[in-house]
Protein backbone atom coordinates (compact mmCIF):
# COMPACT_ATOMS: atom_id res chain seq x y z
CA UNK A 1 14.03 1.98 -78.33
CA UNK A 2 13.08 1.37 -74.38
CA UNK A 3 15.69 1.48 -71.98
CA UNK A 4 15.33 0.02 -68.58
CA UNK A 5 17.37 2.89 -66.07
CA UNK A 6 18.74 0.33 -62.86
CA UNK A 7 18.98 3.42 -60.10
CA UNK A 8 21.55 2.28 -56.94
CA UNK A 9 19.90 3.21 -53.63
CA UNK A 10 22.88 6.13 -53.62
CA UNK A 11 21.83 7.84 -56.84
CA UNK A 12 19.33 9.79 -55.43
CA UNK A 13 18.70 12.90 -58.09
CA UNK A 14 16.85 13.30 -60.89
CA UNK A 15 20.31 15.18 -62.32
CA UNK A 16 21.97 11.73 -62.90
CA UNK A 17 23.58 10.94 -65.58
CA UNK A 18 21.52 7.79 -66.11
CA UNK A 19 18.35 9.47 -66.27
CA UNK A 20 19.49 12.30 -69.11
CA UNK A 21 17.70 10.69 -72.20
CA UNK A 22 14.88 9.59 -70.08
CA UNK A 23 11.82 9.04 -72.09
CA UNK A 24 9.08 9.46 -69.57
CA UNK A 25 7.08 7.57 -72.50
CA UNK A 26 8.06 4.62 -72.83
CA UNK A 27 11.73 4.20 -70.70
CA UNK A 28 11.16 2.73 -67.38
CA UNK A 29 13.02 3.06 -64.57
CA UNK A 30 14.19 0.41 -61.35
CA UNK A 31 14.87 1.02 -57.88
CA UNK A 32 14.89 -2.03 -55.69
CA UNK A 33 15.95 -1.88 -51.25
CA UNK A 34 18.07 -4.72 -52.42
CA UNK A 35 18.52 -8.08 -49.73
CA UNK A 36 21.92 -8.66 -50.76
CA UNK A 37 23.55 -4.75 -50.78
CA UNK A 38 21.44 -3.85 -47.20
CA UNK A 39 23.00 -7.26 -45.79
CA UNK A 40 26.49 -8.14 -47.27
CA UNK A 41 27.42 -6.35 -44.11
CA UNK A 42 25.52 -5.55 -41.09
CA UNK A 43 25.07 -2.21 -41.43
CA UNK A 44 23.66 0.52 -38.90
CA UNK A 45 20.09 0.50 -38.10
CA UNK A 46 19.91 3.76 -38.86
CA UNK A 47 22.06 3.59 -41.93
CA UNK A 48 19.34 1.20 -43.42
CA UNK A 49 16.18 3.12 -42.67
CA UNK A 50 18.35 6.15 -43.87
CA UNK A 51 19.22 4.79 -47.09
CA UNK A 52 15.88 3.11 -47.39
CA UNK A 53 13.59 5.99 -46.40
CA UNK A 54 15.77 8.23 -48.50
CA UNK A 55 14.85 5.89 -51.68
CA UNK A 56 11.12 5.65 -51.33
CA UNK A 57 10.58 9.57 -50.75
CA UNK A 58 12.89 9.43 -53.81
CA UNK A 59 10.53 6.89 -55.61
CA UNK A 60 7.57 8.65 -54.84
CA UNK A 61 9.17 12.38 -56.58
CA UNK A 62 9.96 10.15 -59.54
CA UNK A 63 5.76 9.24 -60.15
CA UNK A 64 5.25 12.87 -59.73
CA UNK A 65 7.20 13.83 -62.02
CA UNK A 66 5.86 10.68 -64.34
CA UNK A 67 9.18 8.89 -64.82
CA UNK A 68 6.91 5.09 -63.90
CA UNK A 69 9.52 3.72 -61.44
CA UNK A 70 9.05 0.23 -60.48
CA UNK A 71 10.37 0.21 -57.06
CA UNK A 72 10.79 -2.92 -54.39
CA UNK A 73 10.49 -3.12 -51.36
CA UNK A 74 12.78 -5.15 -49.19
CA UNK A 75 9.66 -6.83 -47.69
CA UNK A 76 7.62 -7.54 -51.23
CA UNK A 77 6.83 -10.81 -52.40
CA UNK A 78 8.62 -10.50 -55.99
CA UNK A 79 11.92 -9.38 -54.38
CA UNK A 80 14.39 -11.66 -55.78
CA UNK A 81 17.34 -10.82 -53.28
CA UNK A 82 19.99 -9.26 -55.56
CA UNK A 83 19.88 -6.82 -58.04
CA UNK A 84 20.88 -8.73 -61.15
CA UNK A 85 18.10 -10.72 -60.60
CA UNK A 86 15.34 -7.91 -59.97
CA UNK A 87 16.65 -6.65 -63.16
CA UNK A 88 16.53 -9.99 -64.92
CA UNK A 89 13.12 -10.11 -63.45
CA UNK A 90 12.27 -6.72 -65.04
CA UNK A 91 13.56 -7.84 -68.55
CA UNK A 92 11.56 -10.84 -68.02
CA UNK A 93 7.79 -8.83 -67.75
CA UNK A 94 9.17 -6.00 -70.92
CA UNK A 95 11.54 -6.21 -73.64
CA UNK A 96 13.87 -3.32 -73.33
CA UNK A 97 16.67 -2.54 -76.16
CA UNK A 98 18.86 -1.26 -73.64
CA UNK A 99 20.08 -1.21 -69.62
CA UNK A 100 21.40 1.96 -68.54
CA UNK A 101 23.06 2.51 -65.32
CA UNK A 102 25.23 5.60 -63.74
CA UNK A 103 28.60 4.17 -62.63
CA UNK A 104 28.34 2.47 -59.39
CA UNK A 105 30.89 3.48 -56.35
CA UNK A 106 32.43 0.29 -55.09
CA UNK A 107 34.32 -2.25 -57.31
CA UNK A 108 32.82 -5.61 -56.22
CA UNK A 109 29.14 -4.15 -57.89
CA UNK A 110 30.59 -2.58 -60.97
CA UNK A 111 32.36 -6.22 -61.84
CA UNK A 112 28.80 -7.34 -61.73
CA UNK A 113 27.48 -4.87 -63.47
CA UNK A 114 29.76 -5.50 -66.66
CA UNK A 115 28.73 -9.09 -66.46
CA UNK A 116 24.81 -7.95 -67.11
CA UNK A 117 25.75 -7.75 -71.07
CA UNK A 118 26.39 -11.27 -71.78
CA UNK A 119 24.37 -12.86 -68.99
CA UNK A 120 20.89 -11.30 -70.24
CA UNK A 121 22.18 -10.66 -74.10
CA UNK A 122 20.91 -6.71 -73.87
CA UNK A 123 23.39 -4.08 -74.02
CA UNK A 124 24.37 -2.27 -70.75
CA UNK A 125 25.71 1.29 -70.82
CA UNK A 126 27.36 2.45 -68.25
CA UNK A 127 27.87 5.78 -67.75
CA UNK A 128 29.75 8.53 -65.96
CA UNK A 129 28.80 9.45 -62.39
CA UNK A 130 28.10 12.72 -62.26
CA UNK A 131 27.87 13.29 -58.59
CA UNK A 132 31.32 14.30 -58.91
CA UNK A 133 33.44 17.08 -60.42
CA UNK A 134 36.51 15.21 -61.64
CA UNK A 135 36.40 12.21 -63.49
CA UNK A 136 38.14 8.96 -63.26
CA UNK A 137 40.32 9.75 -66.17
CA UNK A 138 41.12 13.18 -64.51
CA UNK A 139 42.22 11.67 -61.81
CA UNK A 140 44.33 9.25 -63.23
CA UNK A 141 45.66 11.78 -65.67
CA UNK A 142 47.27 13.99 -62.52
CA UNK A 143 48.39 10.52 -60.74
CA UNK A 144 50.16 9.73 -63.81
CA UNK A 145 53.53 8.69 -63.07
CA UNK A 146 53.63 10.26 -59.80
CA UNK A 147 55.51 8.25 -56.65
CA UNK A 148 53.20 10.15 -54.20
CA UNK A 149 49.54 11.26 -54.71
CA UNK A 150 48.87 14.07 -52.11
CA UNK A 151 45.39 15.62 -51.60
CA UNK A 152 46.72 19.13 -51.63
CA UNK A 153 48.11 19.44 -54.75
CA UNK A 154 45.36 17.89 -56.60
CA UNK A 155 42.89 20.23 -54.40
CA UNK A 156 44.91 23.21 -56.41
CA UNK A 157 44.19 21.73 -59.75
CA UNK A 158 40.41 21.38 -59.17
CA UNK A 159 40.38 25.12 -57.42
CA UNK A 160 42.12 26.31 -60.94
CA UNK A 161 40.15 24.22 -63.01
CA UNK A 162 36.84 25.27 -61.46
CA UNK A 163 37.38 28.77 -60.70
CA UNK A 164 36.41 28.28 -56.75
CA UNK A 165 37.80 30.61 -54.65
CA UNK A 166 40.13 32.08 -57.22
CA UNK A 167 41.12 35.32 -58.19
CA UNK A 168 42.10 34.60 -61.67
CA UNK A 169 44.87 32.30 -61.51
CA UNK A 170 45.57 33.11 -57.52
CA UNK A 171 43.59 31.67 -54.26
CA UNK A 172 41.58 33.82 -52.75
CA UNK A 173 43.01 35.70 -49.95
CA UNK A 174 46.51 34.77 -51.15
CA UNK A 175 46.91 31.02 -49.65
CA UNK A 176 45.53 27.87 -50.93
CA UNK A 177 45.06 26.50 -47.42
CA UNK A 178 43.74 27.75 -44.23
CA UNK A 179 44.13 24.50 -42.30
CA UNK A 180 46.99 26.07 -39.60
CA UNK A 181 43.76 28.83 -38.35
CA UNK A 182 41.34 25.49 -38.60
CA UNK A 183 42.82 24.07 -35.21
CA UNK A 184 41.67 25.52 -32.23
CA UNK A 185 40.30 23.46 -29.41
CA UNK A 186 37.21 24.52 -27.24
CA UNK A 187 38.00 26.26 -24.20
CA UNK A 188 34.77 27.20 -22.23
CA UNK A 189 31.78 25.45 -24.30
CA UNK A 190 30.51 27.55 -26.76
CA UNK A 191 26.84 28.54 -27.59
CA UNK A 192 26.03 25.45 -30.40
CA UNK A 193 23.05 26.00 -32.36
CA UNK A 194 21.54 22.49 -32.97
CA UNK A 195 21.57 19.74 -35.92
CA UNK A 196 19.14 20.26 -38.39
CA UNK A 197 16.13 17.33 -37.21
CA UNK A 198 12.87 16.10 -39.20
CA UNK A 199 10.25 14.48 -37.32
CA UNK A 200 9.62 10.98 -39.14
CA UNK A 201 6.31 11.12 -41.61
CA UNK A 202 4.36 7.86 -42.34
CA UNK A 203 7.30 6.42 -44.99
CA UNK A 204 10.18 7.04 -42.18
CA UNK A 205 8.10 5.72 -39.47
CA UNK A 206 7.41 2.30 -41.77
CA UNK A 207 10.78 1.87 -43.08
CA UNK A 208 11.84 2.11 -39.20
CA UNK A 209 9.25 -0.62 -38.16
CA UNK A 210 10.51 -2.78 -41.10
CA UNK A 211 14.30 -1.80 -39.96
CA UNK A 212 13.93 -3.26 -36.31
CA UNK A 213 12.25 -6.10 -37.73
CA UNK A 214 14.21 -7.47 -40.55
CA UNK A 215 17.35 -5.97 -38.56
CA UNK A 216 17.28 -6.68 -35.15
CA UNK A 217 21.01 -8.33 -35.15
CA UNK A 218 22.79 -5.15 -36.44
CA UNK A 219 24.61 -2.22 -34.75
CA UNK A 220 23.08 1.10 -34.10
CA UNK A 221 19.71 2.37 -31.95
CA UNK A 222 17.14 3.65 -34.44
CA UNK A 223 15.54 5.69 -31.10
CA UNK A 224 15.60 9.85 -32.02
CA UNK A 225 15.66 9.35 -35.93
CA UNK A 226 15.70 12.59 -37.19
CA UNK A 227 17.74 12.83 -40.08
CA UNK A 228 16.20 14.52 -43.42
CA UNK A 229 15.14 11.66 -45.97
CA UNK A 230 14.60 14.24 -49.14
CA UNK A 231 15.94 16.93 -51.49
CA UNK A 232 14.06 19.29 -49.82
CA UNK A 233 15.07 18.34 -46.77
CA UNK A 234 18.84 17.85 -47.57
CA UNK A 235 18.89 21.78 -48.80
CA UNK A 236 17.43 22.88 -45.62
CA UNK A 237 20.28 21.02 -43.78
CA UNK A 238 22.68 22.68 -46.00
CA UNK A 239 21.12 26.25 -45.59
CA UNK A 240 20.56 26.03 -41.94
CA UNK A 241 24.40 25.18 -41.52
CA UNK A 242 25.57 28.06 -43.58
CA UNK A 243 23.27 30.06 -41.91
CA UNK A 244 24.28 29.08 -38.44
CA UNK A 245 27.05 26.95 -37.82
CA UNK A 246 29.76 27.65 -40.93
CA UNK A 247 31.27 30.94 -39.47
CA UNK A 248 32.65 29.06 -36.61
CA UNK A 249 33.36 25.74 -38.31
CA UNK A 250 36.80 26.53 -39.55
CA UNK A 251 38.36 27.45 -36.20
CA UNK A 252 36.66 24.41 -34.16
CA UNK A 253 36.78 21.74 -37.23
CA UNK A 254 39.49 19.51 -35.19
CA UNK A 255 37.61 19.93 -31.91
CA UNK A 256 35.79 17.39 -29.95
CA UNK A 257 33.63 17.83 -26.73
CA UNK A 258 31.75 14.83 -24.91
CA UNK A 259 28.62 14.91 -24.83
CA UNK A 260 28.24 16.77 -28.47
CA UNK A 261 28.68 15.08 -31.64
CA UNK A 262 27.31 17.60 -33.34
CA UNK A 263 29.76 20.85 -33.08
CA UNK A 264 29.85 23.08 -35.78
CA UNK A 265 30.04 20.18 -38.71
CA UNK A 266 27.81 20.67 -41.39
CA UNK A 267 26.12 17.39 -41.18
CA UNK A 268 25.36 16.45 -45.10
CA UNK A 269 28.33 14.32 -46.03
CA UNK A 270 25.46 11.35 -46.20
CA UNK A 271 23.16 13.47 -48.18
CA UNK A 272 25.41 13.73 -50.62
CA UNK A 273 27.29 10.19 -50.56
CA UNK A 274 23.59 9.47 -51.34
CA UNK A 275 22.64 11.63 -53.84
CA UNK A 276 20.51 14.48 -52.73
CA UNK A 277 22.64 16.86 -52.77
CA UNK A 278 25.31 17.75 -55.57
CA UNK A 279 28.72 19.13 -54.90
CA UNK A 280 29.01 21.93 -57.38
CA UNK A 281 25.63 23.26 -54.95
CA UNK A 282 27.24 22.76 -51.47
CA UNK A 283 30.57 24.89 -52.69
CA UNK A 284 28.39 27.25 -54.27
CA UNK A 285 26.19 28.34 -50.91
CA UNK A 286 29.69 28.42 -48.75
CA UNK A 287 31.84 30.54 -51.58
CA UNK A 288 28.92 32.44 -51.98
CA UNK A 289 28.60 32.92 -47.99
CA UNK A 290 32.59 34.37 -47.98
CA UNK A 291 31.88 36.41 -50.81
CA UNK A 292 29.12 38.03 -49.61
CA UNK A 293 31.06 38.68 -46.09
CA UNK A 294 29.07 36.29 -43.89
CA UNK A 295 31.77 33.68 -43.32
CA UNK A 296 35.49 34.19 -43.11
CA UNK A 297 37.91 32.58 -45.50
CA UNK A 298 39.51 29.92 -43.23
CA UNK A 299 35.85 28.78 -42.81
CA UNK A 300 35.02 28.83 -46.07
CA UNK A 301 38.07 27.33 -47.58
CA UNK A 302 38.05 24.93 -44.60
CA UNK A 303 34.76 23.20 -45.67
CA UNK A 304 34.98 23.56 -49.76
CA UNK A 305 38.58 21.70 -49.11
CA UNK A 306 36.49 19.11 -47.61
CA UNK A 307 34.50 18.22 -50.40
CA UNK A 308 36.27 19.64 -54.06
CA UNK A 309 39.67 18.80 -52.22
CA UNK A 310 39.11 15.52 -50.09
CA UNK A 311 35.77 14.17 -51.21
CA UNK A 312 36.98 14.49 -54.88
CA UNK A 313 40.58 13.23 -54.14
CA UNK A 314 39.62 10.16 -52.03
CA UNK A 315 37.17 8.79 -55.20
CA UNK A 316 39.69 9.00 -57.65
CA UNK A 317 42.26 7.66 -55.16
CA UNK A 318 39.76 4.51 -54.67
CA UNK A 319 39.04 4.10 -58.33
CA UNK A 320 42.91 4.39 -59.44
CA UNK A 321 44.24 1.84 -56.41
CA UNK A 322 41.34 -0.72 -56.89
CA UNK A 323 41.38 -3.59 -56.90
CA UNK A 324 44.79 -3.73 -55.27
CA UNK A 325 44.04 -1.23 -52.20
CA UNK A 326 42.07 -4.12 -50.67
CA UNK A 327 44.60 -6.36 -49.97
CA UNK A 328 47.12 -4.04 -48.53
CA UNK A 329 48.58 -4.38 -45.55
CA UNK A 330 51.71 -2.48 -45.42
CA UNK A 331 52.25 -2.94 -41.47
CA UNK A 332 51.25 -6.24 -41.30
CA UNK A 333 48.57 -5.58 -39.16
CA UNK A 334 46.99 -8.66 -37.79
CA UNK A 335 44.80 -7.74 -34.51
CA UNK A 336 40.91 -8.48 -34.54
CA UNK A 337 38.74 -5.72 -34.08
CA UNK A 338 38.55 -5.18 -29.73
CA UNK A 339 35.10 -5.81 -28.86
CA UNK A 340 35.18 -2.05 -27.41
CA UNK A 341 34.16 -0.67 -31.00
CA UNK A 342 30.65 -2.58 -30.81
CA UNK A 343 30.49 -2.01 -27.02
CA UNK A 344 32.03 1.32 -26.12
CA UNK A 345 32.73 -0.26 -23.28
CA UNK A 346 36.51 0.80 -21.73
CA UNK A 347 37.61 3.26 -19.20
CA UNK A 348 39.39 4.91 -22.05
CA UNK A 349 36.52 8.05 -21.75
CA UNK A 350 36.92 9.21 -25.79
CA UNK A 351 37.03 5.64 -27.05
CA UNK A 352 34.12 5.22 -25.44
CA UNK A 353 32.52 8.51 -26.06
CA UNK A 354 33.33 8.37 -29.65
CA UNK A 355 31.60 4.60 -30.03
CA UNK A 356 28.76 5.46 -28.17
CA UNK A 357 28.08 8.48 -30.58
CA UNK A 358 28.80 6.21 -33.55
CA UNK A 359 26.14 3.72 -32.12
CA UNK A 360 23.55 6.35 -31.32
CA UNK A 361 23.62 8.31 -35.05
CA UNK A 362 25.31 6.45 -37.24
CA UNK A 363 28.08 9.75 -37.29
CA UNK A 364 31.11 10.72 -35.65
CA UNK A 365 32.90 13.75 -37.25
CA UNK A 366 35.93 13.82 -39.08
CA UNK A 367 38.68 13.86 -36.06
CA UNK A 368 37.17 11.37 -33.99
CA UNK A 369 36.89 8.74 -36.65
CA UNK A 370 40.79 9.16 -37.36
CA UNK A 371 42.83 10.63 -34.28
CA UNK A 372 40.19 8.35 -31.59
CA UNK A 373 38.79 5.45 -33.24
CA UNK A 374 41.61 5.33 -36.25
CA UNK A 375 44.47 6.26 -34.02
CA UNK A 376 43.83 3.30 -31.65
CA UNK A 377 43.25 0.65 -34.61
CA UNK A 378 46.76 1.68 -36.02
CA UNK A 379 48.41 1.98 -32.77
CA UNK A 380 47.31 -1.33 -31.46
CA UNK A 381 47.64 -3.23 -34.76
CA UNK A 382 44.12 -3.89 -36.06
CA UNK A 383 43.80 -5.95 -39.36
CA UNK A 384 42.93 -3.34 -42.42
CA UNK A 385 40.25 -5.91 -43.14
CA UNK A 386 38.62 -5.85 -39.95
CA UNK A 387 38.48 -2.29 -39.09
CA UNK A 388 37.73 -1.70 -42.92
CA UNK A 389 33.96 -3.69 -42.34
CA UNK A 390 33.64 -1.90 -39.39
CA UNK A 391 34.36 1.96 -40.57
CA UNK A 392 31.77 0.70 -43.65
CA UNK A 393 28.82 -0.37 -41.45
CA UNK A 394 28.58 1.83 -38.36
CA UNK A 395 28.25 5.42 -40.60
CA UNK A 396 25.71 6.73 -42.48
CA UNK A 397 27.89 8.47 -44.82
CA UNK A 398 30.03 5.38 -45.94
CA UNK A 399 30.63 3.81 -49.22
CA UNK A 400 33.69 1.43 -49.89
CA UNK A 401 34.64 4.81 -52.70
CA UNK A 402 35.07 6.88 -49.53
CA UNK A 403 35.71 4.56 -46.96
CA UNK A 404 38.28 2.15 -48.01
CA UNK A 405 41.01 5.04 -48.49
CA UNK A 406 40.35 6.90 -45.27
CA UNK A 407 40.75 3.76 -43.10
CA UNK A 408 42.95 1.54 -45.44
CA UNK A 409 45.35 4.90 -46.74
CA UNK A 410 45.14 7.63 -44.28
CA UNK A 411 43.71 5.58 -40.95
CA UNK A 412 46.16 2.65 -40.88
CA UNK A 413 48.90 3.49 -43.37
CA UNK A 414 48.23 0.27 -45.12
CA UNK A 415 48.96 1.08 -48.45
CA UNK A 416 53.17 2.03 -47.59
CA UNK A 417 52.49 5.75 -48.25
CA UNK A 418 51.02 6.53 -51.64
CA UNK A 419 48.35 8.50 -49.68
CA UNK A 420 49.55 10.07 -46.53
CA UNK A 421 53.63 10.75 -45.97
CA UNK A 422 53.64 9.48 -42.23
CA UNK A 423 50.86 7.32 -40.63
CA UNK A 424 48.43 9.61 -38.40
CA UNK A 425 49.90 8.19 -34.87
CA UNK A 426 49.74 10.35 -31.74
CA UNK A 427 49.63 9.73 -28.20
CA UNK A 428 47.55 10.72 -25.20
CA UNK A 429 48.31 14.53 -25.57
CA UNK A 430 46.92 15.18 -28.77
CA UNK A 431 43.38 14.09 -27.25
CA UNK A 432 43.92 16.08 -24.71
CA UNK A 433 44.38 19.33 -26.61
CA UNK A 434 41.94 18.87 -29.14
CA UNK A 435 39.00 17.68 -26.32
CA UNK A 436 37.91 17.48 -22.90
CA UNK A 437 37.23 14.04 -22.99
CA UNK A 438 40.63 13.63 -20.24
CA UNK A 439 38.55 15.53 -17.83
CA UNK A 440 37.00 12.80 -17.33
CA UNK A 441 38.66 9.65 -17.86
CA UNK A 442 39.87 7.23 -15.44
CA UNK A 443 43.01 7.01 -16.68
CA UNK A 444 45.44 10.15 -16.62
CA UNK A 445 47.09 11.75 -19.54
CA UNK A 446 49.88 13.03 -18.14
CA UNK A 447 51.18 9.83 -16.76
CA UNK A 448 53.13 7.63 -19.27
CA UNK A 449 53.36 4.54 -17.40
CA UNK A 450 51.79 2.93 -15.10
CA UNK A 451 48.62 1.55 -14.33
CA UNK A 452 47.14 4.84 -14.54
CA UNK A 453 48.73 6.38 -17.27
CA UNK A 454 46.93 7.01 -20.59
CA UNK A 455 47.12 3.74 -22.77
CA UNK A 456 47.64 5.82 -25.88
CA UNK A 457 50.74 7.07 -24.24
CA UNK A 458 52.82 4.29 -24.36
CA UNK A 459 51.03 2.79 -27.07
CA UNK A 460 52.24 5.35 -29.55
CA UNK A 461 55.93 5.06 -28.53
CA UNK A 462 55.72 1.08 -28.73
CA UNK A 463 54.15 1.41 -32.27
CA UNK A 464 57.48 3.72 -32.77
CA UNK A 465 59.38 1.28 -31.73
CA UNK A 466 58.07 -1.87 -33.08
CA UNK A 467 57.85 0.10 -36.48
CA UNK A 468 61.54 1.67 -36.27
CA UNK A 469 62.66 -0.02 -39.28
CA UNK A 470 60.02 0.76 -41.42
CA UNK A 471 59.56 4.77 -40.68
CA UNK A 472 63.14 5.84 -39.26
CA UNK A 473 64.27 7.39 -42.11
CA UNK A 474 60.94 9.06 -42.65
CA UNK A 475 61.84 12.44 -43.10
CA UNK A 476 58.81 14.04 -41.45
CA UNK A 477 59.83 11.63 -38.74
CA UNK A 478 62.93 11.69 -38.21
CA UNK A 479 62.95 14.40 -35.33
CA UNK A 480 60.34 11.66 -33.06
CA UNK A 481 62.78 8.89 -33.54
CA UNK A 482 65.70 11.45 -32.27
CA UNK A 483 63.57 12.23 -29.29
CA UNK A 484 63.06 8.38 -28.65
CA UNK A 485 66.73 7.65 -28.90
CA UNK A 486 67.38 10.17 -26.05
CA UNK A 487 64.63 8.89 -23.46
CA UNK A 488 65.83 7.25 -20.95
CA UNK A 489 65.80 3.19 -21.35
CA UNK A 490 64.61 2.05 -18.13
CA UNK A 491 61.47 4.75 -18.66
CA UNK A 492 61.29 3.61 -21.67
CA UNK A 493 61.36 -0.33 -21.22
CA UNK A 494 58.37 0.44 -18.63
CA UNK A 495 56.06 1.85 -20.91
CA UNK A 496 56.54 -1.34 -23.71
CA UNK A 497 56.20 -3.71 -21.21
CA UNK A 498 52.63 -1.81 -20.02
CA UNK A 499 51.90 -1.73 -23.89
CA UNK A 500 52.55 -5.09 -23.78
CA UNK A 501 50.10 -6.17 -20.76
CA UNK A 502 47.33 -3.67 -22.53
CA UNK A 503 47.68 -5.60 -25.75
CA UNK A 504 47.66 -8.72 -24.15
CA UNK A 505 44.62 -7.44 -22.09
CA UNK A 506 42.99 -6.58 -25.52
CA UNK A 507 43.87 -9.87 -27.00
CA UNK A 508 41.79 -11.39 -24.23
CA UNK A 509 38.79 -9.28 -24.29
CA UNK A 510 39.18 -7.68 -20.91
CA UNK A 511 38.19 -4.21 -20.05
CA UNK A 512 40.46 -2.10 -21.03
């Protein structure tokens, strides 16, 4: 009985469920930089040599350790373009009994997957994904019949069910949630020890010539390239943050500062969106940092939320909503994507601070991508669709698993609620607190009309107002709808009609 294992470019680790009954004897086992996956959207130059580097150091631990992969290139003659028809190919040159596959993580690939079976008469068995705690079924079994699926409360049942952070059937420190002490904003710039960075070897530094040749067209610089490309690599990252940067992550978690992307973020979400590093490992070093008294709690709890609590939550969200969570569009939201988010260019200094770091590394932390980047999309109407593409290609870290429910759900509200209770809107002053990027912008945050006053300003309260119907008897909103029927109306007219000119100004594609 020979199998042929089909490996996806994010199933990095020789832990997957696919490769369990591996018979280095006579199993063999396929990884291909596949035309069609690396192009369906234009993804990040860096992205692509990421992924691609990532899966050729991977290839190359796999003959060590005498698994036989056959592995294309992007660039070799016998790449057929898509992967059904590299593995066609394969079935073509040996007669396997079997084609075994870990589950993939978007929708539109495991549809094709299922197809395999009857297309090339050999059975295909696919199989659990195991770079995850809680299982599909899991998560379906807590959604059950529920009207609202919140992240917290299924973040409790994996912290009881896994024992992390628990004292027997209590949290740790006697709350479940340390997010109210994870919201402080730099004051005087703090002393930031530096990302982890890997000078390219010989595969990086190929994959990068192939990257600016095959994909000149697409976002992103691949200049400064530094990110680590194997497990080895990935655990140093993961070390080196515990090490120096998780003490202080839970306090500045929410913070941004211009000029520093970096903060105190840990840095690995596309090391293990890829496969090179397992969750149950990354909660391990940080509970184990607490524990031992390195970190403190809010820390601690801060970042294992992040990845048993949202990482977890937003997979099974994806999987339960699909294939429905595409097409919503609860708000109706019809704008095209402002040329701004592939420019970064706009007098609006965090816009374009946040889109320039995007461009540079393929990464913007957590708070940027929602209350900057998201915050605008929502406020200013852009089409779930659009903004969904663009959230996909631009990060290193994204899959349509995680990234379709942060922008679609939490982002834009799109799907009426079922993830978040109120959409994440805010104007000018939230920015403000949270960064310095006001310092120096040329408009001014205190103003709310205007030509100089902050566009998010009177953006927010014209997406208030425009959406009255739909949120005003919101509970958690009720109180901002009470303030905006007390503001005074010829203040208020002003700063619709400047929403209006700005939108109009965006509709146009002039600098905004």
């Amino acid at each position: 009985m020979t199998k042929l294992v089909v490996l996806l470019g994010d199933q990095l680790n020789l832990e997957m469920s696919s490769l369990a009954n591996y018979n280095k004897e006579s199993d063999r086992v396929l990884l291909a930089e596949v035309k069609e996956e690396a192009s369906y959207v234009k993804h990040h130059k860096k992205k692509i040599a990421f992924v691609f580097s990532a899966m050729r150091h991977f290839s190359q631990e796999l003959d060590k350790q005498g698994y036989k992969p056959i592995y294309i290139k992007y660039n070799d003659e016998n790449n057929k373009g898509s992967l059904f028809e590299q593995v066609k190919e394969s079935c073509s040159k040996q007669e396997f009994s079997s084609i075994v596959i870990s589950h993939p993580g978007e929708y539109r690939l495991l549809e094709e997957v299922k197809s395999w079976q009857d297309k090339l008469d050999i059975p295909v068995n696919i199989l659990e994904d195991n770079r995850f705690i809680a299982s599909q079924d899991y998560f379906a079994k807590w959604a059950g019949d529920r009207k609202q699926y919140r992240m917290e409360f299924f973040y409790r049942e994996l912290r009881k069910k896994t024992g992390v952070l628990m004292d027997d059937k209590e949290p740790k420190g006697g709350k479940w949630n340390y997010d109210a002490d994870n919201r402080k904003a730099f004051g005087k710039s703090p002393n930031i020890p530096d990302p982890s960075q890997f000078k390219p070897d010989k595969t990086t530094e190929e994959v990068l010539a192939l990257v600016e040749e095959s994909f000149s067209s697409h976002f992103g610089v691949l200049d400064h390239f530094h990110y680590a490309v194997d497990r080895e690599g990935a655990l140093a990252v993961l070390n080196e943050f515990v090490e120096t940067r998780l003490h202080d992550f839970g306090q500045y978690q929410d913070a941004m500062l211009e000029g520093n992307p970096w903060l105190f973020h840990s840095h690995i979400g596309l090391y293990l969106n890829v496969g090179l590093l397992m969750p149950e490992e990354v909660i391990k070093v940080a509970e184990e940092a607490y524990l031992n008294g390195d970190v403190p709690i809010n820390s601690a709890e801060g970042f294992i939320r992040q990845i048993l609590g949202w990482r977890e939550y937003v997979r099974g969200f994806y999987w339960y909503f699909m294939p429905e969570l595409k097409e919503k569009n609860y708000l109706n939201a019809k704008r095209k994507l402002p040329e701004l988010y592939w420019t970064g260019e706009t007098r609006m200094n965090c816009l374009s601070q946040c889109v320039q770091d995007t461009k540079e590394h393929a990464y913007a932390h957590h708070i940027q991508r929602l209350m900057v980047l998201g915050n605008f999309a929502l406020l200013t109407g852009v089409s779930p669709k659009e903004l969904n593409e663009w959230y996909l290609l631009v990060y290193a870290d994204a899959y349509e698993w995680v990234e379709m429910p942060n922008v679609s759900s939490m982002v834009l509200f799109a799907d009426g609620g079922k993830l978040a209770s109120k959409p994440y809107a805010a104007s000018g002053s939230y920015i403000n607190k949270m960064s310095n990027y006001c310092q120096n912008c040329e408009y001014s945050v205190k103003e709310k009309t205007g030509p100089q006053a902050c566009p998010f300003n009177y953006l927010y309260w014209h997406f208030l107002y425009r959406h009255q119907k739909t949120f005003s008897n919101n509970p958690r909103m009720g109180m901002i709808y009470s303030t905006m029927s007390k503001m005074d109306q010829t203040r208020f007219g002003h700063m619709l009609e400047d929403a209006d000119t700005f939108l109009l100004n965006l509709e146009n594609n002039e600098e905004v």
